[in-house]
PDB file of N, CA and C in Angstrom:
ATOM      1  N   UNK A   1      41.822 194.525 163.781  1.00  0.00           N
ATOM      2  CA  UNK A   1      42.288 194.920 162.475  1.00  0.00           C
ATOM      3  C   UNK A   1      41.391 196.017 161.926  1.00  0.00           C
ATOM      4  N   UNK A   2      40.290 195.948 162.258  1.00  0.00           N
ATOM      5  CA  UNK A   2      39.136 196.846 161.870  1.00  0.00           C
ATOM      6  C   UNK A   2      39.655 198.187 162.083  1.00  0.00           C
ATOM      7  N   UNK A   3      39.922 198.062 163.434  1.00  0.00           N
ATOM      8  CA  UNK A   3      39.758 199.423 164.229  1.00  0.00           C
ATOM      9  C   UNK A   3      41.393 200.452 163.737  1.00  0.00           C
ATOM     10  N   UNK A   4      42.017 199.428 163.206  1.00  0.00           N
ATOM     11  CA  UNK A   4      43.430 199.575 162.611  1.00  0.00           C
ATOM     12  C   UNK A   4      43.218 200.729 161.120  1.00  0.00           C
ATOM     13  N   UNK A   5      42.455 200.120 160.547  1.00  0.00           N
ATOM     14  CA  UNK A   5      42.039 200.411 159.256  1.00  0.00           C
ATOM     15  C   UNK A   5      41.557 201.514 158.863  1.00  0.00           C
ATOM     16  N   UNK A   6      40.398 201.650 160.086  1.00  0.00           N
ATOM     17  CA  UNK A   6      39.526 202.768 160.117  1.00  0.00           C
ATOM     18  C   UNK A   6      39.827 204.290 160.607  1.00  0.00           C
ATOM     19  N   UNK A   7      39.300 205.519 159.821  1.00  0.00           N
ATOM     20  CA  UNK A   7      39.846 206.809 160.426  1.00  0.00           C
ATOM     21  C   UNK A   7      38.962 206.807 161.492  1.00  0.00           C
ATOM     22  N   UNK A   8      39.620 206.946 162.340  1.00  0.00           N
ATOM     23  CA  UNK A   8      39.037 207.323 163.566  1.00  0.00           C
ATOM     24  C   UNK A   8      38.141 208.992 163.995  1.00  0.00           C
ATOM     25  N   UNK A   9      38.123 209.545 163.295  1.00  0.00           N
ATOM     26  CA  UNK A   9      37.311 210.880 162.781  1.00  0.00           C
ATOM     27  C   UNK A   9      35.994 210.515 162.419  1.00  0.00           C
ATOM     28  N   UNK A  10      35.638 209.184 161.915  1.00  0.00           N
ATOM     29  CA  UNK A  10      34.588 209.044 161.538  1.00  0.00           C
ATOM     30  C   UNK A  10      33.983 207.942 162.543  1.00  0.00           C
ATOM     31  N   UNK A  11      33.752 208.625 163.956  1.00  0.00           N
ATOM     32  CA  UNK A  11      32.906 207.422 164.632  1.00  0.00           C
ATOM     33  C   UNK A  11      31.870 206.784 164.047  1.00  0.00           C
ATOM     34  N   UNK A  12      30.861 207.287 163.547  1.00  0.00           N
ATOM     35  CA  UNK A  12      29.603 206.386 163.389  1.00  0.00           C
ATOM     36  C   UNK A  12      29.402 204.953 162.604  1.00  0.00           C
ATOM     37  N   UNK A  13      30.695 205.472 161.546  1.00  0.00           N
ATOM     38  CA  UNK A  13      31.189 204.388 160.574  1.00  0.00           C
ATOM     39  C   UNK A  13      31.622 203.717 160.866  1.00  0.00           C
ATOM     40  N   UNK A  14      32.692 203.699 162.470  1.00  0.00           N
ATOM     41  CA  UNK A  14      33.715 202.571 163.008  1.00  0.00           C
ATOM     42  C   UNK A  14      32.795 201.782 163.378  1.00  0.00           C
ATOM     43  N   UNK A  15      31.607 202.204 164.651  1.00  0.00           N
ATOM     44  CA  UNK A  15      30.661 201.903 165.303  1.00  0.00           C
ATOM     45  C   UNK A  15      29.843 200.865 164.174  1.00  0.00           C
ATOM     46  N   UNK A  16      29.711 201.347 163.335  1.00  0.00           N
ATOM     47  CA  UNK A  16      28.597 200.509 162.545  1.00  0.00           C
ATOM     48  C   UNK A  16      29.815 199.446 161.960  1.00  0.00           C
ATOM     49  N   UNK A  17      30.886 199.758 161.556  1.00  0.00           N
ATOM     50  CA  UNK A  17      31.674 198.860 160.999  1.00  0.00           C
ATOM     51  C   UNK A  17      31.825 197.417 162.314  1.00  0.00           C
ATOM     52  N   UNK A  18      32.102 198.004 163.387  1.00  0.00           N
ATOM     53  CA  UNK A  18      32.108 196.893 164.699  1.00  0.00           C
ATOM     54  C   UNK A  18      30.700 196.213 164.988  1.00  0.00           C
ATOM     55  N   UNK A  19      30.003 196.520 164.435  1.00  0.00           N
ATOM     56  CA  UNK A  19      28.483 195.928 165.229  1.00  0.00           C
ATOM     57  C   UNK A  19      28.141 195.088 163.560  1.00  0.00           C
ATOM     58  N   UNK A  20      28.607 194.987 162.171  1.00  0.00           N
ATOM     59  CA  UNK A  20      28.571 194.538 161.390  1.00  0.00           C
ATOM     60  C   UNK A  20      29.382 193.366 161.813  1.00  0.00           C
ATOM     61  N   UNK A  21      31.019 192.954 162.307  1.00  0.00           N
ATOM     62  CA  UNK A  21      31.617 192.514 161.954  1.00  0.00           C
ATOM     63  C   UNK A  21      31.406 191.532 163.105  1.00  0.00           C
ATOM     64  N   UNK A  22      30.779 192.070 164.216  1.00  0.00           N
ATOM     65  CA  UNK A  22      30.605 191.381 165.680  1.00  0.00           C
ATOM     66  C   UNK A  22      29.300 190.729 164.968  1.00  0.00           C
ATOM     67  N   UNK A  23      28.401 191.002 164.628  1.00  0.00           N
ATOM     68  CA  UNK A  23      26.857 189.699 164.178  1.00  0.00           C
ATOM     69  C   UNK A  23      27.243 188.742 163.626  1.00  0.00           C
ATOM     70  N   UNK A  24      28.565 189.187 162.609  1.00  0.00           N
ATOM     71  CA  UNK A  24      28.645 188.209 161.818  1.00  0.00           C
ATOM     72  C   UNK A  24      29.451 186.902 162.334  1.00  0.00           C
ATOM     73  N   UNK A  25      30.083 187.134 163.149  1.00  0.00           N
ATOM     74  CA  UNK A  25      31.106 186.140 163.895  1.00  0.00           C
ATOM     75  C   UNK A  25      30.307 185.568 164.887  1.00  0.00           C
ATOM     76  N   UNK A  26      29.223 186.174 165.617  1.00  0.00           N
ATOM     77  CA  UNK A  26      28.429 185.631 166.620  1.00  0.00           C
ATOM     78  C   UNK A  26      26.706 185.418 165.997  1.00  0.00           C
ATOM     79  N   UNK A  27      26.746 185.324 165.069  1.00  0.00           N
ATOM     80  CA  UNK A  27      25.459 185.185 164.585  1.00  0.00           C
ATOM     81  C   UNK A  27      25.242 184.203 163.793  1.00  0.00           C
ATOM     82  N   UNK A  28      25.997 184.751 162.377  1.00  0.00           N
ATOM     83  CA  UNK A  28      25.110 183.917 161.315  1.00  0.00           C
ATOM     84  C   UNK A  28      26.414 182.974 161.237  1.00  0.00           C
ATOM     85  N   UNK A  29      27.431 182.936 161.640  1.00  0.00           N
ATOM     86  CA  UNK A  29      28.192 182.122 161.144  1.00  0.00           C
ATOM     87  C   UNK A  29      28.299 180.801 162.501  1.00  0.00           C
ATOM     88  N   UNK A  30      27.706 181.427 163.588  1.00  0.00           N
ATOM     89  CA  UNK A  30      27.181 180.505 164.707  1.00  0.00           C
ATOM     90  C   UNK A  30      26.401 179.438 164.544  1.00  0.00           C
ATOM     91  N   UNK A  31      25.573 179.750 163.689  1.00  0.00           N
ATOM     92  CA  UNK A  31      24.250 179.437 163.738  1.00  0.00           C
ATOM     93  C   UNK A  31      24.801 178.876 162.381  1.00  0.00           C
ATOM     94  N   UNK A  32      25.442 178.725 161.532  1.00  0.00           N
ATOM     95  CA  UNK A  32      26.021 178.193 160.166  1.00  0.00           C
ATOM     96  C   UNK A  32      26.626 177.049 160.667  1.00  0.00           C
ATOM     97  N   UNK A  33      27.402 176.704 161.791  1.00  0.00           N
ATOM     98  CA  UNK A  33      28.116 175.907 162.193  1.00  0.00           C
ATOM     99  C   UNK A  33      27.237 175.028 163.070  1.00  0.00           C
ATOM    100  N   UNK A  34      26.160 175.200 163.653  1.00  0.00           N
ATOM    101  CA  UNK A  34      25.390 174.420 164.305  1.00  0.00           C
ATOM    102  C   UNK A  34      24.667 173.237 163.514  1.00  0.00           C
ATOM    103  N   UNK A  35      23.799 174.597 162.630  1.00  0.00           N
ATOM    104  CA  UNK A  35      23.139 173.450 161.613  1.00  0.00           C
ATOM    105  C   UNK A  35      24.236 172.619 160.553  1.00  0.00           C
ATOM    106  N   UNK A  36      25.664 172.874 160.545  1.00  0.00           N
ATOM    107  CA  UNK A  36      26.471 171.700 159.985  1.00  0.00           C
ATOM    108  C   UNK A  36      26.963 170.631 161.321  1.00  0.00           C
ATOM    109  N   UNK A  37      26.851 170.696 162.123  1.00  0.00           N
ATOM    110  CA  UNK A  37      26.841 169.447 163.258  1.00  0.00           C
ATOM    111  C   UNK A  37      25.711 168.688 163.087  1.00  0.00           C
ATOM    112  N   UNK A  38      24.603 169.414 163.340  1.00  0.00           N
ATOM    113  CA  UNK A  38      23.368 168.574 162.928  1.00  0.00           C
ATOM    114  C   UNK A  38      23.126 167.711 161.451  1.00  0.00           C
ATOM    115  N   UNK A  39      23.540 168.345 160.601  1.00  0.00           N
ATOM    116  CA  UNK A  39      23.917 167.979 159.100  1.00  0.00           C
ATOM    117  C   UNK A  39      24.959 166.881 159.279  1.00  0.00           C
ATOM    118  N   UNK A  40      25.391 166.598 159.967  1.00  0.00           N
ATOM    119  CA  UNK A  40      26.715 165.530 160.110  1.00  0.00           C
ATOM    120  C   UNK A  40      26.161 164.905 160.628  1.00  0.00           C
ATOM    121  N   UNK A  41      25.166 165.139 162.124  1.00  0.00           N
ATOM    122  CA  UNK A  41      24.568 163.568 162.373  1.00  0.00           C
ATOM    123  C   UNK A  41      23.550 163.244 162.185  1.00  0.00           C
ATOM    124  N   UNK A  42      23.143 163.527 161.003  1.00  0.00           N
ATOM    125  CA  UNK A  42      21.950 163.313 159.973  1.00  0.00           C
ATOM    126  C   UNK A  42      22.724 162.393 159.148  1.00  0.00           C
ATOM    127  N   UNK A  43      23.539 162.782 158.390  1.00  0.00           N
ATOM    128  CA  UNK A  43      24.197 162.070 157.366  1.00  0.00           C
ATOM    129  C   UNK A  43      24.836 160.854 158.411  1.00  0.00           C
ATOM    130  N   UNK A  44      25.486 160.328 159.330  1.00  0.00           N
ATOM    131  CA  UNK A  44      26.037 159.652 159.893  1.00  0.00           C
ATOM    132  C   UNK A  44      24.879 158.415 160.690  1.00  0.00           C
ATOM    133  N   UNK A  45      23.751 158.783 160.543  1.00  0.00           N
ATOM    134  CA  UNK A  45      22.495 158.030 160.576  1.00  0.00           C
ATOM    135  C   UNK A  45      22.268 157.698 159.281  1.00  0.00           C
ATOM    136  N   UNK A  46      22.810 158.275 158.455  1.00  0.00           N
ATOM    137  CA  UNK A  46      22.291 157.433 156.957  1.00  0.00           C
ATOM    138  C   UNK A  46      22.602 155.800 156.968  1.00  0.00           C
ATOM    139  N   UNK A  47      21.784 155.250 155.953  1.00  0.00           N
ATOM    140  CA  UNK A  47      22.084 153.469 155.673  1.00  0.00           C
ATOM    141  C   UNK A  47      23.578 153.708 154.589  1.00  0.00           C
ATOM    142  N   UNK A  48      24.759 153.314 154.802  1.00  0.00           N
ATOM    143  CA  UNK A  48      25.791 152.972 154.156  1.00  0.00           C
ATOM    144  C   UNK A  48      25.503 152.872 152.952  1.00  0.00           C
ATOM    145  N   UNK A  49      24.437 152.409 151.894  1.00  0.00           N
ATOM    146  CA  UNK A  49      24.359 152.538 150.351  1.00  0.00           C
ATOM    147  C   UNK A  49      23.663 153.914 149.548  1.00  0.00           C
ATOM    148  N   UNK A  50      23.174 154.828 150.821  1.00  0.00           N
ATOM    149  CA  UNK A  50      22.727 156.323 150.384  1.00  0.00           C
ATOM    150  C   UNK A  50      23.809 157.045 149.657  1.00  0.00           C
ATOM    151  N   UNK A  51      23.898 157.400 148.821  1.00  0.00           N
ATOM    152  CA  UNK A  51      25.309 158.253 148.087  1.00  0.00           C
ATOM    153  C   UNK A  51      25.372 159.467 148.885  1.00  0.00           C
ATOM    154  N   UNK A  52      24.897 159.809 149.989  1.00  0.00           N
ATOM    155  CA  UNK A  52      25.179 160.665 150.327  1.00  0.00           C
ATOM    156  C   UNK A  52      26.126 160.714 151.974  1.00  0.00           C
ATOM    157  N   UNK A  53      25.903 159.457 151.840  1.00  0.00           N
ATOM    158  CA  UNK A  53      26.707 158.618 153.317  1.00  0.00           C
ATOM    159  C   UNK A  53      28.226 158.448 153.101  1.00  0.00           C
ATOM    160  N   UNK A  54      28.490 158.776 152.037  1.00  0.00           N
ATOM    161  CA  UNK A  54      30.245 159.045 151.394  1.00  0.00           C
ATOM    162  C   UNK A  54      30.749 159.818 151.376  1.00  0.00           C
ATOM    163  N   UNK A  55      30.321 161.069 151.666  1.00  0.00           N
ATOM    164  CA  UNK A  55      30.845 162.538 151.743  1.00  0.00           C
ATOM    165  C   UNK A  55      31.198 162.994 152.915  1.00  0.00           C
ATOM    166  N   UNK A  56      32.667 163.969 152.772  1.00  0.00           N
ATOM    167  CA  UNK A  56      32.964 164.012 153.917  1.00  0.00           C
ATOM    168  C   UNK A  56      32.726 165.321 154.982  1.00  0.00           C
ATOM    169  N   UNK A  57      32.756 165.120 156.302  1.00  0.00           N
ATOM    170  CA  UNK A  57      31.585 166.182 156.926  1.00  0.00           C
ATOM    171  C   UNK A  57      32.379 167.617 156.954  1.00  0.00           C
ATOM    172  N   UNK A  58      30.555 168.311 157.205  1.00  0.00           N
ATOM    173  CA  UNK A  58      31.177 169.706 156.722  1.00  0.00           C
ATOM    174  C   UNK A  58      31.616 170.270 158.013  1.00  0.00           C
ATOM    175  N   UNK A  59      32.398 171.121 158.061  1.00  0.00           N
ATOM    176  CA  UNK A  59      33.480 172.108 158.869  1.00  0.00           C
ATOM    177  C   UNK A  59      31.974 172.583 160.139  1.00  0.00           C
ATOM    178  N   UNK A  60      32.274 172.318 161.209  1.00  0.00           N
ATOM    179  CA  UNK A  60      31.414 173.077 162.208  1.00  0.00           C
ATOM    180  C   UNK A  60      31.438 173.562 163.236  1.00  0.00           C
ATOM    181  N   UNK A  61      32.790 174.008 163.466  1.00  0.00           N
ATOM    182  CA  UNK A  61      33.699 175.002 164.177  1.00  0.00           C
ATOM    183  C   UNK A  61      33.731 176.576 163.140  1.00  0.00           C
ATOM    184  N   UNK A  62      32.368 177.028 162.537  1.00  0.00           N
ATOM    185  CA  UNK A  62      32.357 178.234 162.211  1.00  0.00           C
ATOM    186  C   UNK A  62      31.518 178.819 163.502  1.00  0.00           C
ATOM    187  N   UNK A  63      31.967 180.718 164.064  1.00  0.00           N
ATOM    188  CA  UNK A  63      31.437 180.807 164.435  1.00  0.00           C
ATOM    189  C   UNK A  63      32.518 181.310 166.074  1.00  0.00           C
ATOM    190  N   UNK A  64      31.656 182.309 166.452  1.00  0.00           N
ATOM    191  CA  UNK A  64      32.622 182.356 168.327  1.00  0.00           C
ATOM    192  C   UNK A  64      30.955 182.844 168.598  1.00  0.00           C
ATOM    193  N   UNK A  65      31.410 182.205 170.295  1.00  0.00           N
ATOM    194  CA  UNK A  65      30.556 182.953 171.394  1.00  0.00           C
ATOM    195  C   UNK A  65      29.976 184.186 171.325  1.00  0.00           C
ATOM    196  N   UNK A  66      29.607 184.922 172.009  1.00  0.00           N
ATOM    197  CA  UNK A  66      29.526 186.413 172.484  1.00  0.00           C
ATOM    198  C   UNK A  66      30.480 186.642 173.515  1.00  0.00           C
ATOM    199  N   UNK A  67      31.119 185.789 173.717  1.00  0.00           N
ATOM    200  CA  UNK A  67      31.739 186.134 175.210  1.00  0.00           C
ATOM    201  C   UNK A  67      33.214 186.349 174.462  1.00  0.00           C
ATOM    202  N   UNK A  68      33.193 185.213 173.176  1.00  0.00           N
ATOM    203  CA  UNK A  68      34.611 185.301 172.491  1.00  0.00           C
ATOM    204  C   UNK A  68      34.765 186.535 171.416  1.00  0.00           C
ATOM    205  N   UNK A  69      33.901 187.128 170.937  1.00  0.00           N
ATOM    206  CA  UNK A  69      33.273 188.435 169.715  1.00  0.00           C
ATOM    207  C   UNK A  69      34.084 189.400 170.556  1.00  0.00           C
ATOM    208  N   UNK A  70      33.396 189.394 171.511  1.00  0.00           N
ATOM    209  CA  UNK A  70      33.293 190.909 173.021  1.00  0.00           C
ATOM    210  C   UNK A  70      35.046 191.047 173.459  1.00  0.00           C
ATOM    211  N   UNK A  71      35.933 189.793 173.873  1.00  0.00           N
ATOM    212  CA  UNK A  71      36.978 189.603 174.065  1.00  0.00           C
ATOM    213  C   UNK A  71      38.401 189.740 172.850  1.00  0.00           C
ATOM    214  N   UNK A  72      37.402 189.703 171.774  1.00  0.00           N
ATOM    215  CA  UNK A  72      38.423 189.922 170.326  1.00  0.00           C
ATOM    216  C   UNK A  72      38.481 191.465 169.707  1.00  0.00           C
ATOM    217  N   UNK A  73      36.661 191.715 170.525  1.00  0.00           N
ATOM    218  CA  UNK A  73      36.876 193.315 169.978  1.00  0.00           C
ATOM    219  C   UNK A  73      37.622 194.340 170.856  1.00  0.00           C
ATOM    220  N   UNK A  74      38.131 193.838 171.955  1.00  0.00           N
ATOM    221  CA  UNK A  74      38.688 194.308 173.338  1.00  0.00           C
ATOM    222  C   UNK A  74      39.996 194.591 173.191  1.00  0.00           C
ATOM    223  N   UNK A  75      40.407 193.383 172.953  1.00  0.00           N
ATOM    224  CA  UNK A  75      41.706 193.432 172.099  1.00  0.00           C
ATOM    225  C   UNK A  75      42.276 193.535 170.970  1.00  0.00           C
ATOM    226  N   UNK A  76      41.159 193.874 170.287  1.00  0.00           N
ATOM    227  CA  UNK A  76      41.679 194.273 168.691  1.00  0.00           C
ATOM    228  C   UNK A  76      41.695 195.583 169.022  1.00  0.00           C
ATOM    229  N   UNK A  77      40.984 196.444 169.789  1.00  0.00           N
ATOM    230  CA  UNK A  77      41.315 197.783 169.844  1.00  0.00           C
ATOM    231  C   UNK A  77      42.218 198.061 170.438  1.00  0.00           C
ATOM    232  N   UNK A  78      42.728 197.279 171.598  1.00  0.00           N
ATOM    233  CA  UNK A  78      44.121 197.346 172.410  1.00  0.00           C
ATOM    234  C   UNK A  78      45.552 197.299 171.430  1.00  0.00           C
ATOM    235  N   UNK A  79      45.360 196.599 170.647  1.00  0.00           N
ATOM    236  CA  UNK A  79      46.350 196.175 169.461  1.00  0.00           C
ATOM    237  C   UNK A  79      46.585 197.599 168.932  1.00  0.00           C
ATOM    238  N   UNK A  80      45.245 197.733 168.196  1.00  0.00           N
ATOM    239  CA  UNK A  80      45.370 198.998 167.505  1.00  0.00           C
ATOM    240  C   UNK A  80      45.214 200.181 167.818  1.00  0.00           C
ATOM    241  N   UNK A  81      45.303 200.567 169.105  1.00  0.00           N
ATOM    242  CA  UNK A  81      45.707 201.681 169.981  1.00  0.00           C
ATOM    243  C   UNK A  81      46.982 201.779 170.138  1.00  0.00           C
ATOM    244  N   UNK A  82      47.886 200.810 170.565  1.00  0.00           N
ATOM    245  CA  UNK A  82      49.382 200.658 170.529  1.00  0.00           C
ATOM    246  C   UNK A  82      50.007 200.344 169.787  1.00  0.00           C
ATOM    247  N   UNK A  83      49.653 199.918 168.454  1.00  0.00           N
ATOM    248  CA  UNK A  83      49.898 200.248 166.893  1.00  0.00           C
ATOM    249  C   UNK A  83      49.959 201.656 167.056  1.00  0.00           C
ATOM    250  N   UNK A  84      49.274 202.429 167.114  1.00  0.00           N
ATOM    251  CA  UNK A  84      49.334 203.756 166.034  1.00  0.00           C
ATOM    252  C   UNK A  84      49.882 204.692 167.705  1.00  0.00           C
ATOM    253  N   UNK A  85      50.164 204.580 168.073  1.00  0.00           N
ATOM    254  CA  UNK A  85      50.632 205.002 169.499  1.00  0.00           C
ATOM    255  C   UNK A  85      52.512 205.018 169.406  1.00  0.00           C
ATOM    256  N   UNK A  86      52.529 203.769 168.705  1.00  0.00           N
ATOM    257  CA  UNK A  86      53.843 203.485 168.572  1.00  0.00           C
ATOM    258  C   UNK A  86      54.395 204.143 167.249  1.00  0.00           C
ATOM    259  N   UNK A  87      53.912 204.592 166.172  1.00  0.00           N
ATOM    260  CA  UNK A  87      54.295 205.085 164.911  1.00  0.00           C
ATOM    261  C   UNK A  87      53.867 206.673 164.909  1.00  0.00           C
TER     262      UNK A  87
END
């Protein structure tokens, strides 16, 4: 979608726009989703009368591979090569 968006005249900006959007999917939001697994079986070791043993767990499927980042940016440009190919 990025690569959709962007004028393509302005490499350095696409470039930096892709290496922004790739950390964030393989980085911090990786690493966001880890420490909420761990956060879940922290809380799931709690004693049943902790008020905090009632809440329900947080989301920890944030987050792709590098292998899945690399494969989305592959084909997001494939997309949007034959998007604007076609119009």
């Amino acid at each position: 979608m990025y690569c959709s968006l962007t004028d393509h005249r302005q490499i350095p900006s696409l470039i930096f726009g892709f290496m922004q959007v790739m950390y964030d999917a393989s980085g911090v939001r990786l690493h966001a989703g880890r420490q909420a697994e761990l956060l879940n079986q922290i809380v799931c070791e709690l004693p049943p009368e902790h008020p905090v043993s009632n809440c329900r767990p947080l989301r920890d499927s944030l987050g792709h591979t590098p292998l899945q980042v690399a494969a989305g940016a592959i084909l997001g440009c494939i997309v949007a090569f034959l998007m604007r190919s076609s119009s």
